[in-house]
N, C-alpha and C. Protein backbone atom coordinates (compact mmCIF):
# COMPACT_ATOMS: atom_id res chain seq x y z
N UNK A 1 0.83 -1.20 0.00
CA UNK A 1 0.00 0.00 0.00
C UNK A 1 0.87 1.26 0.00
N UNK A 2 1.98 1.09 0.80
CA UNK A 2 2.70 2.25 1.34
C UNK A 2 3.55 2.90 -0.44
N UNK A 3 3.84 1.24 -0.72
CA UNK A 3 4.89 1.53 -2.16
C UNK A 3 4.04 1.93 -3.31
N UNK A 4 2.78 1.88 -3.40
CA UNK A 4 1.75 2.23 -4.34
C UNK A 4 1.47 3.71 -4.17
N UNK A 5 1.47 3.96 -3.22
CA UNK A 5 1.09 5.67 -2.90
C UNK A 5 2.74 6.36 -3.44
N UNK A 6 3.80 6.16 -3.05
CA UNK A 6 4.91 6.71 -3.20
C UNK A 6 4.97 6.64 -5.01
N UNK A 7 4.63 5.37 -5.77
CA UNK A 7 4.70 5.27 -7.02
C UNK A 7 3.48 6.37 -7.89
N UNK A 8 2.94 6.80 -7.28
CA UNK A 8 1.14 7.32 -7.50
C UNK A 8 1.93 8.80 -7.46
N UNK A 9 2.77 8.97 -6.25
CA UNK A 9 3.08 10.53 -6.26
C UNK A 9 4.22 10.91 -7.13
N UNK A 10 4.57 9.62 -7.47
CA UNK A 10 6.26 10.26 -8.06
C UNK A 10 5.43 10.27 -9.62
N UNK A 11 4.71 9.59 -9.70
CA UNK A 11 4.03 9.73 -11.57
C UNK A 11 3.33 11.27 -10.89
N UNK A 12 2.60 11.58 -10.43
CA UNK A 12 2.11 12.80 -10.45
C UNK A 12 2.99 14.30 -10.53
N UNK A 13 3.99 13.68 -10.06
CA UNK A 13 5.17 14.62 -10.12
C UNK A 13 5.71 14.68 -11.14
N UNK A 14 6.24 13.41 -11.96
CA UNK A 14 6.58 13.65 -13.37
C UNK A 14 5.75 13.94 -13.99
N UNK A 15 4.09 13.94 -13.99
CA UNK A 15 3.48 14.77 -14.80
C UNK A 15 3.49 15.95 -14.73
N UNK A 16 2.97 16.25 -13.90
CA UNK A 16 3.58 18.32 -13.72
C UNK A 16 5.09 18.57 -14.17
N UNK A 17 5.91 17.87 -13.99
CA UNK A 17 7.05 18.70 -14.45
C UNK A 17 6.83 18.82 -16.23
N UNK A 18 6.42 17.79 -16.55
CA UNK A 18 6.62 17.26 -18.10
C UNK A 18 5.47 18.57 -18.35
N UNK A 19 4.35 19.07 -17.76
CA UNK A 19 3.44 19.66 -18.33
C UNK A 19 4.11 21.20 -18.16
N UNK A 20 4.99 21.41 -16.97
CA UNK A 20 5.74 22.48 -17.10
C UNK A 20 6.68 22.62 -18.07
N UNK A 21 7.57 21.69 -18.71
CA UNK A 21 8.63 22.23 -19.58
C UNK A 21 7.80 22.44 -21.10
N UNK A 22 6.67 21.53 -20.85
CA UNK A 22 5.81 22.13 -22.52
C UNK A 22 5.41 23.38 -22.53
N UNK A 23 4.92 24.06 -21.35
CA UNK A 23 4.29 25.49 -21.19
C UNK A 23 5.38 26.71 -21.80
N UNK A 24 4.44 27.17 -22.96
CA UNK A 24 5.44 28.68 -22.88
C UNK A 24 5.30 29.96 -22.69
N UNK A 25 4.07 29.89 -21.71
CA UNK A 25 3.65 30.82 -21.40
C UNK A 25 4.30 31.70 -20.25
N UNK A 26 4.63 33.10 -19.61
CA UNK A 26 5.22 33.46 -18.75
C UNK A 26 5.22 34.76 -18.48
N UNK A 27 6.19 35.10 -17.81
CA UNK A 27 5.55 36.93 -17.25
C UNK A 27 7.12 37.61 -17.65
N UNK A 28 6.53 38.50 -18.07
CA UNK A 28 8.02 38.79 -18.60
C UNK A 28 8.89 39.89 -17.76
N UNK A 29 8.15 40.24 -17.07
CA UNK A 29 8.30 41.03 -15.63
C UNK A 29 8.77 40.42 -14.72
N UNK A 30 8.25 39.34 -14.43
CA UNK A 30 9.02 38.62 -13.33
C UNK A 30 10.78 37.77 -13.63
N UNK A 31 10.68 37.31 -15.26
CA UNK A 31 11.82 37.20 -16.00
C UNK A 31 13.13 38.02 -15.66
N UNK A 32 12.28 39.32 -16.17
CA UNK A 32 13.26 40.35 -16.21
C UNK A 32 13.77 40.80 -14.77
N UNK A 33 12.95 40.64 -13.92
CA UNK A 33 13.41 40.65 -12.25
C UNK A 33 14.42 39.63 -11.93
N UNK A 34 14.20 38.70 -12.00
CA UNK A 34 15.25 37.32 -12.44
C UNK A 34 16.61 37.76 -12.61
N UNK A 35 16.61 37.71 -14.33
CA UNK A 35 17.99 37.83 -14.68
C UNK A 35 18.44 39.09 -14.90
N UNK A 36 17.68 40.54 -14.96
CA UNK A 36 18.56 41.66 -14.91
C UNK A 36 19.36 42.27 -14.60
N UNK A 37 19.50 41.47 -12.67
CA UNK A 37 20.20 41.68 -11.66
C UNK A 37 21.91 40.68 -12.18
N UNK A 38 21.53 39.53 -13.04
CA UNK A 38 22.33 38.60 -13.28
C UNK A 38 23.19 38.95 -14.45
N UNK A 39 22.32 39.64 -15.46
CA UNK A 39 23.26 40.54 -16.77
C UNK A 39 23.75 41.29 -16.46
N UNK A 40 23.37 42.01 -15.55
CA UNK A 40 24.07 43.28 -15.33
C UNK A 40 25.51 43.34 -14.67
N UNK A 41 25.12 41.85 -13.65
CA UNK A 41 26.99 41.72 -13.18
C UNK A 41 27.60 41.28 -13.76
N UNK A 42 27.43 40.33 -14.90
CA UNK A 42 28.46 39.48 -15.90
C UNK A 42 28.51 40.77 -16.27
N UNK A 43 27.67 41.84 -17.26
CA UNK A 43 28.37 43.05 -18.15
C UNK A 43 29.49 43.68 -16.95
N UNK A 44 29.30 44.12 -15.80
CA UNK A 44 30.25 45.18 -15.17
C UNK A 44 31.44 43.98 -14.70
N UNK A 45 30.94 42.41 -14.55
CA UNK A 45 32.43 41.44 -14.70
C UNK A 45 33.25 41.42 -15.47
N UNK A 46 32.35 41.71 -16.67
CA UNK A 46 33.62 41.87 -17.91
C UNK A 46 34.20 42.83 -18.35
N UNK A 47 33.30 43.99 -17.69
CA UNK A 47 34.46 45.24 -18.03
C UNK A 47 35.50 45.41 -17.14
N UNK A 48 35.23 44.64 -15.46
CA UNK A 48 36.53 45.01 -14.48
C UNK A 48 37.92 43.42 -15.27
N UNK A 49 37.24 42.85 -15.69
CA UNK A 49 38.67 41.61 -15.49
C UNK A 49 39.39 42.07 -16.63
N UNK A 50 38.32 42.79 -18.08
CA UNK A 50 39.11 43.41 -19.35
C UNK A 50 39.96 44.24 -18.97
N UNK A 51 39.79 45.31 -17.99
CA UNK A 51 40.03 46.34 -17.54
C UNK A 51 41.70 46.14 -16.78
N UNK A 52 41.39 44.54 -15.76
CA UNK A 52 42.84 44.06 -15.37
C UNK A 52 43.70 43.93 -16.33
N UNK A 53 43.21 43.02 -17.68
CA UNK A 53 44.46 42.63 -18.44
C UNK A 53 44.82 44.02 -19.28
N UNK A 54 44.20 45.14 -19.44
CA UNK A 54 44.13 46.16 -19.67
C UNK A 54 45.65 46.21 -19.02
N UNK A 55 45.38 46.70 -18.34
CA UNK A 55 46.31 47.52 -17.24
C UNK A 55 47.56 46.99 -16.92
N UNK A 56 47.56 45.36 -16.84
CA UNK A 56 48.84 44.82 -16.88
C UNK A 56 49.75 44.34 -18.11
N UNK A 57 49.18 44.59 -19.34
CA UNK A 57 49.43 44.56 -20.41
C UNK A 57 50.32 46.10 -20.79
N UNK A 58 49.61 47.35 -20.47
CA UNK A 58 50.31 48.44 -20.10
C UNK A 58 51.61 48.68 -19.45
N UNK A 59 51.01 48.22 -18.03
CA UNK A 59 52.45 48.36 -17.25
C UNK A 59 53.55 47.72 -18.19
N UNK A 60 53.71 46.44 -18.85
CA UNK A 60 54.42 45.29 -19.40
C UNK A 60 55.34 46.19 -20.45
N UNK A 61 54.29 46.91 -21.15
CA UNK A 61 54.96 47.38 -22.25
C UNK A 61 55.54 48.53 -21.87
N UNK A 62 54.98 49.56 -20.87
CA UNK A 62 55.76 50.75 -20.24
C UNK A 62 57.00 50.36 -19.65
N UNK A 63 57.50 49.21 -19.43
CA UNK A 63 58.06 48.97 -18.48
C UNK A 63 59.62 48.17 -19.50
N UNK A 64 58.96 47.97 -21.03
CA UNK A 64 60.04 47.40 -21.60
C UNK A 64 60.31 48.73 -22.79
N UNK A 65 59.53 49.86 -22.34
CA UNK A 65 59.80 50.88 -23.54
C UNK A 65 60.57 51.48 -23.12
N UNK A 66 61.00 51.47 -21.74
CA UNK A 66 61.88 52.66 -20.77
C UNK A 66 62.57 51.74 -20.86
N UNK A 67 62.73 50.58 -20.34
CA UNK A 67 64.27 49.69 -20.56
C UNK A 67 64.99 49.95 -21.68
N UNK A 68 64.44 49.90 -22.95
CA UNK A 68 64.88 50.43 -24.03
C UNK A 68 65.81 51.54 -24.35
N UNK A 69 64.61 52.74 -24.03
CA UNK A 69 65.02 54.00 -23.61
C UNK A 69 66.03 54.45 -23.15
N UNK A 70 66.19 54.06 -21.71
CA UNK A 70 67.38 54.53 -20.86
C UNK A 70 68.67 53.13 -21.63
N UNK A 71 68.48 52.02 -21.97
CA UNK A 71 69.43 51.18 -22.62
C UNK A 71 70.24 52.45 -23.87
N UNK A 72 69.66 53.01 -24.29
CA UNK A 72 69.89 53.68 -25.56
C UNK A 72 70.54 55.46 -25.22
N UNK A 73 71.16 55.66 -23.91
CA UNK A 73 71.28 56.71 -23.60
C UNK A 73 73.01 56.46 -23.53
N UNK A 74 73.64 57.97 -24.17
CA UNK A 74 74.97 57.82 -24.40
C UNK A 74 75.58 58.56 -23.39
N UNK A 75 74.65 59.45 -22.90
CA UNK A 75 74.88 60.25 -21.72
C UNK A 75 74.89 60.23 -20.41
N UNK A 76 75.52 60.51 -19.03
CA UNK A 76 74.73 60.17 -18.00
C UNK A 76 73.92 60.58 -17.63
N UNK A 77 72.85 60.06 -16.89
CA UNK A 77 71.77 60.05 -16.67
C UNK A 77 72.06 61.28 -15.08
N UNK A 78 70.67 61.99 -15.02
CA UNK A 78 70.71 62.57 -13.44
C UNK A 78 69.43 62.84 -13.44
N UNK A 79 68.81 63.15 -12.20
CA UNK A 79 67.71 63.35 -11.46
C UNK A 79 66.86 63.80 -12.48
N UNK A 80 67.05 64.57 -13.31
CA UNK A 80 66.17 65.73 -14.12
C UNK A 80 65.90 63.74 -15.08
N UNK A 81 67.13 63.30 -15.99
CA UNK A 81 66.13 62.16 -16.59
C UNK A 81 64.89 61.17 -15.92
N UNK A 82 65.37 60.89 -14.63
CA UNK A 82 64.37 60.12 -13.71
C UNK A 82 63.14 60.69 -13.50
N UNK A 83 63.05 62.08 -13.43
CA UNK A 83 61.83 62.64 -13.32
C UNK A 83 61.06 62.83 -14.76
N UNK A 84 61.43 62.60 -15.76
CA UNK A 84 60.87 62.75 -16.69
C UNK A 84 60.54 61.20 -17.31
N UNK A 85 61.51 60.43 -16.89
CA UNK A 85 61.20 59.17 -17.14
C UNK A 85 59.65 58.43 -16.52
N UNK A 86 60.14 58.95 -15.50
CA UNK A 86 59.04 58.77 -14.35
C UNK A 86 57.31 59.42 -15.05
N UNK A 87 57.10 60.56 -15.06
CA UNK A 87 56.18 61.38 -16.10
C UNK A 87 56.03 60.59 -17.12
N UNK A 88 56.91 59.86 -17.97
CA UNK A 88 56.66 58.94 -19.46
C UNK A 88 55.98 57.80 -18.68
N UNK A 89 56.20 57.24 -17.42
CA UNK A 89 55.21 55.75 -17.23
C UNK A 89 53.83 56.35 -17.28
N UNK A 90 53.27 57.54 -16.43
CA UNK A 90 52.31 58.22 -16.15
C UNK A 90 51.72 58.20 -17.75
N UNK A 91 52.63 58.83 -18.74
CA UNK A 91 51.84 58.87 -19.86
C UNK A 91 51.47 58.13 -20.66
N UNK A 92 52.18 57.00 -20.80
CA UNK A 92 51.89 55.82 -21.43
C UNK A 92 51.10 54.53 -20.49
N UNK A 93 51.02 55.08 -19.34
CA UNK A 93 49.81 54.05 -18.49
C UNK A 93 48.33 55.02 -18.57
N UNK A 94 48.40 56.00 -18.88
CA UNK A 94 47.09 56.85 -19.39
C UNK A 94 46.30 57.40 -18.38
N UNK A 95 46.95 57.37 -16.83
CA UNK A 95 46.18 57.66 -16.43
C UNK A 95 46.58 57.97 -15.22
N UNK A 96 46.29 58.22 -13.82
CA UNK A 96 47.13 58.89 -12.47
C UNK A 96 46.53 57.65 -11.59
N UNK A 97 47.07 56.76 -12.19
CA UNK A 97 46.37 55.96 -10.76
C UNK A 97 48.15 55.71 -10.12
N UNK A 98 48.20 55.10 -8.80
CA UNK A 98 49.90 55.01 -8.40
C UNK A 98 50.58 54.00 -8.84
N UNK A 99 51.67 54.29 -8.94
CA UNK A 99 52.79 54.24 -9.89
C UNK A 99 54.07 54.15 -9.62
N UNK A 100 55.18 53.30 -9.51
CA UNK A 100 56.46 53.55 -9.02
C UNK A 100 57.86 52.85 -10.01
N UNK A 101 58.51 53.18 -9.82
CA UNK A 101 59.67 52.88 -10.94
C UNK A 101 61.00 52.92 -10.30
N UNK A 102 61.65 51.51 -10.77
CA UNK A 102 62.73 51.81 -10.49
C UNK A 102 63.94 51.11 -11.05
N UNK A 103 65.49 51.96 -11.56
CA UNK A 103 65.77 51.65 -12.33
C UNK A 103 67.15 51.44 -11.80
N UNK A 104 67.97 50.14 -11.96
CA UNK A 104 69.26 50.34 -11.39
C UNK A 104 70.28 49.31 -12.21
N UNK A 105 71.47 50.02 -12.36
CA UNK A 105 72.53 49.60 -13.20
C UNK A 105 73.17 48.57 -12.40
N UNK A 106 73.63 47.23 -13.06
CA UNK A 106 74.47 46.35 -12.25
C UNK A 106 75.28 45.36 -13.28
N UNK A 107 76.65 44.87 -11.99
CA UNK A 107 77.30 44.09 -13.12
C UNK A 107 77.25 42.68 -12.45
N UNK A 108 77.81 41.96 -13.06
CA UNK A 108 78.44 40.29 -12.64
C UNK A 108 79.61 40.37 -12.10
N UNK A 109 80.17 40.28 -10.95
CA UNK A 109 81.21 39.99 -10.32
C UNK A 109 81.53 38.45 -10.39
N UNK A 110 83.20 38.46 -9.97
CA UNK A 110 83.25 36.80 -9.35
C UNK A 110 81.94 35.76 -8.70
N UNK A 111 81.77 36.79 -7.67
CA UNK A 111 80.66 36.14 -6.86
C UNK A 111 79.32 36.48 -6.58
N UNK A 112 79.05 36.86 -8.13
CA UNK A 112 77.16 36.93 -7.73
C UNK A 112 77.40 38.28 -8.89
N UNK A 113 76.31 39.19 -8.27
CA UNK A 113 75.89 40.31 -8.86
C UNK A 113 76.22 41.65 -8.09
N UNK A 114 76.23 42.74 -8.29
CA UNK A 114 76.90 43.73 -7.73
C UNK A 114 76.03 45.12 -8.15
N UNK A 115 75.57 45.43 -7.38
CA UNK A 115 74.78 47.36 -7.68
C UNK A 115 75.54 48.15 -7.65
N UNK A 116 75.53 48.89 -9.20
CA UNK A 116 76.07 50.18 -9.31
C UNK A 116 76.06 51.72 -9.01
N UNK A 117 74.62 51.51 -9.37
CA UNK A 117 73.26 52.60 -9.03
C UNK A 117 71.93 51.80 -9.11
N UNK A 118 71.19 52.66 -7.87
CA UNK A 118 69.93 52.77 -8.17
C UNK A 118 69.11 53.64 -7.62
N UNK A 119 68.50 54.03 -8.52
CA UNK A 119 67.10 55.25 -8.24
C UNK A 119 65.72 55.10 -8.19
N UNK A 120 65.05 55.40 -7.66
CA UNK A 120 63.64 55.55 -7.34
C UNK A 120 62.40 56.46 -7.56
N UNK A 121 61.41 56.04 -8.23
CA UNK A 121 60.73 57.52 -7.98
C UNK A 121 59.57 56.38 -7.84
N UNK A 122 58.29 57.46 -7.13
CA UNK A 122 57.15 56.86 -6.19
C UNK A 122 57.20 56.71 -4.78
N UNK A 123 56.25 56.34 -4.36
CA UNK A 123 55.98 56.12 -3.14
C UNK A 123 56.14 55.12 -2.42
N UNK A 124 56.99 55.00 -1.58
CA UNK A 124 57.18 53.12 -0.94
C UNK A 124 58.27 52.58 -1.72
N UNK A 125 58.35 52.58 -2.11
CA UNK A 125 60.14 51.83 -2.70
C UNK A 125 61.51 52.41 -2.47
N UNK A 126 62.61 51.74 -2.26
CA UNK A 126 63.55 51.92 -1.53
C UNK A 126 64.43 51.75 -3.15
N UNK A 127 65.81 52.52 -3.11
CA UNK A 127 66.79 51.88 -4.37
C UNK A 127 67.03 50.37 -3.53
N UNK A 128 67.24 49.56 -4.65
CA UNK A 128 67.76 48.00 -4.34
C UNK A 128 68.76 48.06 -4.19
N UNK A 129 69.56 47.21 -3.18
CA UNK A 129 70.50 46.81 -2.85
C UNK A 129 71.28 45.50 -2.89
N UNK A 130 72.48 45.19 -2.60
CA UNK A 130 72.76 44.06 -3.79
C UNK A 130 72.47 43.07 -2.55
N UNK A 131 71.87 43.15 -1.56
CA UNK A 131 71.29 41.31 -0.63
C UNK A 131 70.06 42.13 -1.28
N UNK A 132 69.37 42.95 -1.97
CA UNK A 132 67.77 42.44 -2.48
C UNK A 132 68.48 42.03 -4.64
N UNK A 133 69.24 42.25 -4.72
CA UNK A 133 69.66 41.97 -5.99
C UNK A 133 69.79 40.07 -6.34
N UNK A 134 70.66 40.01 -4.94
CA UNK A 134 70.60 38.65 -4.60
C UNK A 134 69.22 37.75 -4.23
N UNK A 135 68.42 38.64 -4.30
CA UNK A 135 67.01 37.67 -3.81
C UNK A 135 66.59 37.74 -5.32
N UNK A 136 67.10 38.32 -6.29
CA UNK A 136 66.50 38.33 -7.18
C UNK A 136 67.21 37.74 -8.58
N UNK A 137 68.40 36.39 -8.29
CA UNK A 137 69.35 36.03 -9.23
C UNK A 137 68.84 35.39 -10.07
N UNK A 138 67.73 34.57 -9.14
CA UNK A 138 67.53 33.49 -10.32
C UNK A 138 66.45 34.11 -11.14
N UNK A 139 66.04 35.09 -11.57
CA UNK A 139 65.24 36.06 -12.77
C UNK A 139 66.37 36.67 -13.46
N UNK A 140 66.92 37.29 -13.39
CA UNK A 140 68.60 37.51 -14.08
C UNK A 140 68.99 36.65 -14.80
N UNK A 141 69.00 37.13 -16.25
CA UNK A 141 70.14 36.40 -17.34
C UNK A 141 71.59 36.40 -16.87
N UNK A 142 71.91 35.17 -17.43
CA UNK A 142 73.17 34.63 -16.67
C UNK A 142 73.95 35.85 -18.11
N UNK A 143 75.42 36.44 -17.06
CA UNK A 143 76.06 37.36 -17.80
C UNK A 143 77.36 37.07 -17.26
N UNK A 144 78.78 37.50 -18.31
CA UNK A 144 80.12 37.60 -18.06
C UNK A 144 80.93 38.23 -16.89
N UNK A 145 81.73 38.11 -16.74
CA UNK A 145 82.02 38.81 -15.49
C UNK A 145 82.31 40.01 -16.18
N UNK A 146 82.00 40.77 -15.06
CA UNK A 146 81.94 42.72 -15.64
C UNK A 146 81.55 42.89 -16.84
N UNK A 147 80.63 42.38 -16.72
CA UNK A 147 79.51 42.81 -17.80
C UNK A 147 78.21 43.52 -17.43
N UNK A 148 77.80 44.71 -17.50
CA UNK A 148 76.73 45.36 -16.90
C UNK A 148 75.28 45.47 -17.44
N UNK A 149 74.13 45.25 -17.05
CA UNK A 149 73.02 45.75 -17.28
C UNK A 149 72.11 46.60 -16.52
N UNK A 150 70.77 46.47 -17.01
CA UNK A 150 69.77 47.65 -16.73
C UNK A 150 68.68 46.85 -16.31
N UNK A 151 68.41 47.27 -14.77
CA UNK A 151 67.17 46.23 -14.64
C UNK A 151 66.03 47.48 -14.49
N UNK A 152 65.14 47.44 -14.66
CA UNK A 152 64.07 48.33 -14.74
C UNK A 152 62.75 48.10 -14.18
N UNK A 153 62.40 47.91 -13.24
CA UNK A 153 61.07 47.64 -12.62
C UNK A 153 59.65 48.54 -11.95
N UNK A 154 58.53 48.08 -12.98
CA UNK A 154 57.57 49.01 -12.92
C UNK A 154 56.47 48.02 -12.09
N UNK A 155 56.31 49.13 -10.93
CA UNK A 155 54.75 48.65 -10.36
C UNK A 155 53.53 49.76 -10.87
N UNK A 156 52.17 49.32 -10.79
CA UNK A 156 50.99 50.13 -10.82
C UNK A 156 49.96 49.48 -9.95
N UNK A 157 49.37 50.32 -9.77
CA UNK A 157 48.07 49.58 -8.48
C UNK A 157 46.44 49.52 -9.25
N UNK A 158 46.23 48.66 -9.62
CA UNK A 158 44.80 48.93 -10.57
C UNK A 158 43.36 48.22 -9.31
N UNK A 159 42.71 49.84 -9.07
CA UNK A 159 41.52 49.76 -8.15
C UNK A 159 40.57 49.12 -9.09
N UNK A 160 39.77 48.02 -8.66
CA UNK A 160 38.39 47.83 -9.88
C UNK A 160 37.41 49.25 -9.61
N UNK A 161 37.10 49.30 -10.42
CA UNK A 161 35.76 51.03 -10.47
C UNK A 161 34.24 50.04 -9.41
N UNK A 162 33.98 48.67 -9.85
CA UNK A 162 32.78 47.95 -9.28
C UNK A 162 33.44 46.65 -8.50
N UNK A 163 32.40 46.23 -7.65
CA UNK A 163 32.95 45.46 -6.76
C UNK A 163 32.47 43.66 -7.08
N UNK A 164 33.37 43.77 -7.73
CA UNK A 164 32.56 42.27 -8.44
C UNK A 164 33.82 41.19 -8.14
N UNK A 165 34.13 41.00 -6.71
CA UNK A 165 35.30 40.18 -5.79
C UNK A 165 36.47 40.10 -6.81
N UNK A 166 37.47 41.08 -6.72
CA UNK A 166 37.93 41.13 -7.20
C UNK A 166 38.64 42.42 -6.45
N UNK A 167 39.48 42.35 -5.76
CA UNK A 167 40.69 43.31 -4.81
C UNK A 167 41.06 44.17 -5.58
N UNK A 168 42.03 44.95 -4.98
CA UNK A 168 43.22 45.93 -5.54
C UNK A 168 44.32 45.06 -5.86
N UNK A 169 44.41 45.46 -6.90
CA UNK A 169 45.58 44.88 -7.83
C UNK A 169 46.92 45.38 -7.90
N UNK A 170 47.88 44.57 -7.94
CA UNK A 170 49.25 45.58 -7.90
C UNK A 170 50.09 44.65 -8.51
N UNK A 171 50.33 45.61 -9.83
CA UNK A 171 51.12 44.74 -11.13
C UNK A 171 52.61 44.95 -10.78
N UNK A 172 54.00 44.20 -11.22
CA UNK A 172 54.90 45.07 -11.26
C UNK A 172 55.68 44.47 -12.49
N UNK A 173 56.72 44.77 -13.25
CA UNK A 173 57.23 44.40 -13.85
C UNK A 173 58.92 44.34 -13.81
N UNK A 174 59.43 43.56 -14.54
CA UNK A 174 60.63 43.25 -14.13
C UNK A 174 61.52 42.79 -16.21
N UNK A 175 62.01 43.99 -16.21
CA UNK A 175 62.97 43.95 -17.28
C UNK A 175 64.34 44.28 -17.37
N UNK A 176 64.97 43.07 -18.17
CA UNK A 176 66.74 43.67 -18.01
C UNK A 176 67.25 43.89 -19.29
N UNK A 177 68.04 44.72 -19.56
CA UNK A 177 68.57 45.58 -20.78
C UNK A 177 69.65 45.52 -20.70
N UNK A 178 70.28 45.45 -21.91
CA UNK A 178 71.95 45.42 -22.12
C UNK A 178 72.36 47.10 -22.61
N UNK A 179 72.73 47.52 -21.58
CA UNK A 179 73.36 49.47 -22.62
C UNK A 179 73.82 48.87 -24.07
N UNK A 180 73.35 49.91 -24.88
CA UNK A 180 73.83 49.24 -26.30
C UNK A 180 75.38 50.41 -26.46
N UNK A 181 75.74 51.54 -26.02
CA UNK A 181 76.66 52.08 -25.78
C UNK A 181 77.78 52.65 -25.07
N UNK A 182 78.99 53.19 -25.26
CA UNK A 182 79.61 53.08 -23.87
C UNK A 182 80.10 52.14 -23.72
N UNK A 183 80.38 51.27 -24.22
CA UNK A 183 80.90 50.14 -23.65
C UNK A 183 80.30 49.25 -22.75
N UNK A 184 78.62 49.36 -22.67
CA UNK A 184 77.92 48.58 -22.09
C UNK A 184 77.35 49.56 -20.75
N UNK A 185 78.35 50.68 -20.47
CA UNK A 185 78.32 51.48 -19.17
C UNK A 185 77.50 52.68 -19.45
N UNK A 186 76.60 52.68 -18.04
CA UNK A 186 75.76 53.87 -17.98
C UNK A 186 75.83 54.18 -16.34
N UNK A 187 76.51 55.19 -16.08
CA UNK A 187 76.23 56.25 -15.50
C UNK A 187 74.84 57.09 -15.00
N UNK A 188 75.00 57.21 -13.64
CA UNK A 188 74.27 57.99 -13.11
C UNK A 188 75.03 59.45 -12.45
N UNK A 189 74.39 60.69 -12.10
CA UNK A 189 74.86 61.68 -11.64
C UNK A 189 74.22 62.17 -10.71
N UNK A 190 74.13 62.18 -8.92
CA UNK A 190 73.52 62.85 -8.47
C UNK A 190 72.96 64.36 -8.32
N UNK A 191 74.23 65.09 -9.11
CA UNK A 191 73.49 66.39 -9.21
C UNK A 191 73.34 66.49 -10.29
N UNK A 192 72.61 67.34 -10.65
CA UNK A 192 71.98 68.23 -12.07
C UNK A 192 72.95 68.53 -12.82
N UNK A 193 73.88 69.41 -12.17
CA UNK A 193 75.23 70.33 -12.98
C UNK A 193 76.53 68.89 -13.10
N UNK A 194 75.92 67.75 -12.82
CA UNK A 194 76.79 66.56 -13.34
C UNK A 194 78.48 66.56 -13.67
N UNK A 195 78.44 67.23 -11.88
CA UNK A 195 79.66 66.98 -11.23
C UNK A 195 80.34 65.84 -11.53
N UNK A 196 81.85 65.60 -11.53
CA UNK A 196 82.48 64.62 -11.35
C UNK A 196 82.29 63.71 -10.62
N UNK A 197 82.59 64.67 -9.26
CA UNK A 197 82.44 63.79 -8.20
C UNK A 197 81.17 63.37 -7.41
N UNK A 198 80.26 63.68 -8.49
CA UNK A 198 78.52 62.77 -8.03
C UNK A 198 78.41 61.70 -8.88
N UNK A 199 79.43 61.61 -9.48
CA UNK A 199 78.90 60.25 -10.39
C UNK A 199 78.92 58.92 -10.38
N UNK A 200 78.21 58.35 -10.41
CA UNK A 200 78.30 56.71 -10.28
C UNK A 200 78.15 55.58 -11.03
N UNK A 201 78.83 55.13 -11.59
CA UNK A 201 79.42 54.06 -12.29
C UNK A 201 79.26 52.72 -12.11
C-alpha cells in the first residue's frame, strides 16, 4: 500500500514537471526581475577583469619601452632624466592611478651580482640593494664577469571602479637591458650640474 502511494506521487510529479517544460507561457516582468540583476553583473564582470588585463598589459609594455630608452642613452643620466622618465610611465599608463619605478645599473662579479646605481621615484620603494639583488638572481640572465646591465622595474596599483570580488591589484614588472653604448656602461649623476664627483658608475 505504502509503495503504491509513493509510485502514485512520483508519476504525479513527473506529470507536472513534463506539463511544465511544454508550457510557454510566462511573465516577462518577473523574468526580467530574475535575470537583470544577473546581466548586469556578468556586463560590469567583464568590463573590471578586461580592464585588469588592460592595465597589466600596459604596465608590461611601459616597463620594456623605458628599458629600451634609458638602454639607448649615451649620456649620464641625473635626477632631471628620472623625473621625466618617471612622467613617461604616467603617460603611457594613461592615467594617475599610483605608480612607481625603479631603475638600477648592475654588473656580474666573481661572486654573484653587484649594484652600481639605483634610483627611485614613487611612493614606498627603496633603491635596491645588492642582498635584495641577490634575492633576485635566479630572474637575471646569466652574464660575463663585468659585464653590466639595466634592470628596470615598474609597479601600478589597478583599483576595480565595481565590486565584483575582485581586490586591488598591484602589477609590477621586471625587465633587463643590455646598454647598447659606452661600452655597455651607464652612468648615473647625483646632481643636475653633473659633477664629477657625483657620479656613479
Amino acid at each position: 500500500m505504502r509503495g503504491r502511494c509513493i509510485h502514485a506521487a512520483a508519476r504525479a510529479l513527473k506529470r507536472g514537471l513534463r506539463g511544465l517544460l511544454r508550457r510557454q507561457d510566462g511573465s516577462i516582468a518577473v523574468e526580467t526581475v530574475l535575470m537583470a540583476p544577473l546581466l548586469f553583473w556578468c556586463l560590469l564582470g567583464g568590463h573590471v577583469y578586461f580592464e585588469v588585463f588592460r592595465v597589466k598589459t600596459l604596465n608590461t609594455k611601459t616597463a620594456y619601452m623605458i628599458g629600451d630608452y634609458v638602454s639607448r642613452e649615451s649620456r649620464e643620466l641625473n635626477d632631471g632624466f628620472l623625473d621625466s622618465t618617471y612622467a613617461l610611465q604616467g603617460f603611457l599608463m594613461g592615467d594617475e592611478r599610483p605608480r612607481r619605478l625603479r631603475v638600477t645599473s648592475y654588473e656580474a662579479a666573481a661572486n654573484g651580482y653587484r649594484v652600481l646605481w639605483s634610483q627611485t621615484r614613487g611612493a614606498g620603494i627603496a633603491p635596491l640593494t645588492n642582498a635584495g639583488l641577490r634575492r633576485t638572481e635566479d630572474a637575471l640572465p646569466l652574464m660575463a664577469e663585468a659585464e653590466r646591465a639595466i634592470l628596470v622595474e615598474t609597479w601600478v596599483e589597478y583599483e576595480p571602479a565595481f565590486g565584483v570580488g575582485l581586490g586591488t591589484q598591484l602589477f609590477r614588472e621586471f625587465v633587463v637591458t643590455r646598454p647598447r653604448f659606452n661600452g655597455g656602461q651607464i652612468c648615473f649623476n647625483t646632481s643636475r650640474d653633473l659633477r664629477i664627483e657625483t657620479r656613479q658608475c
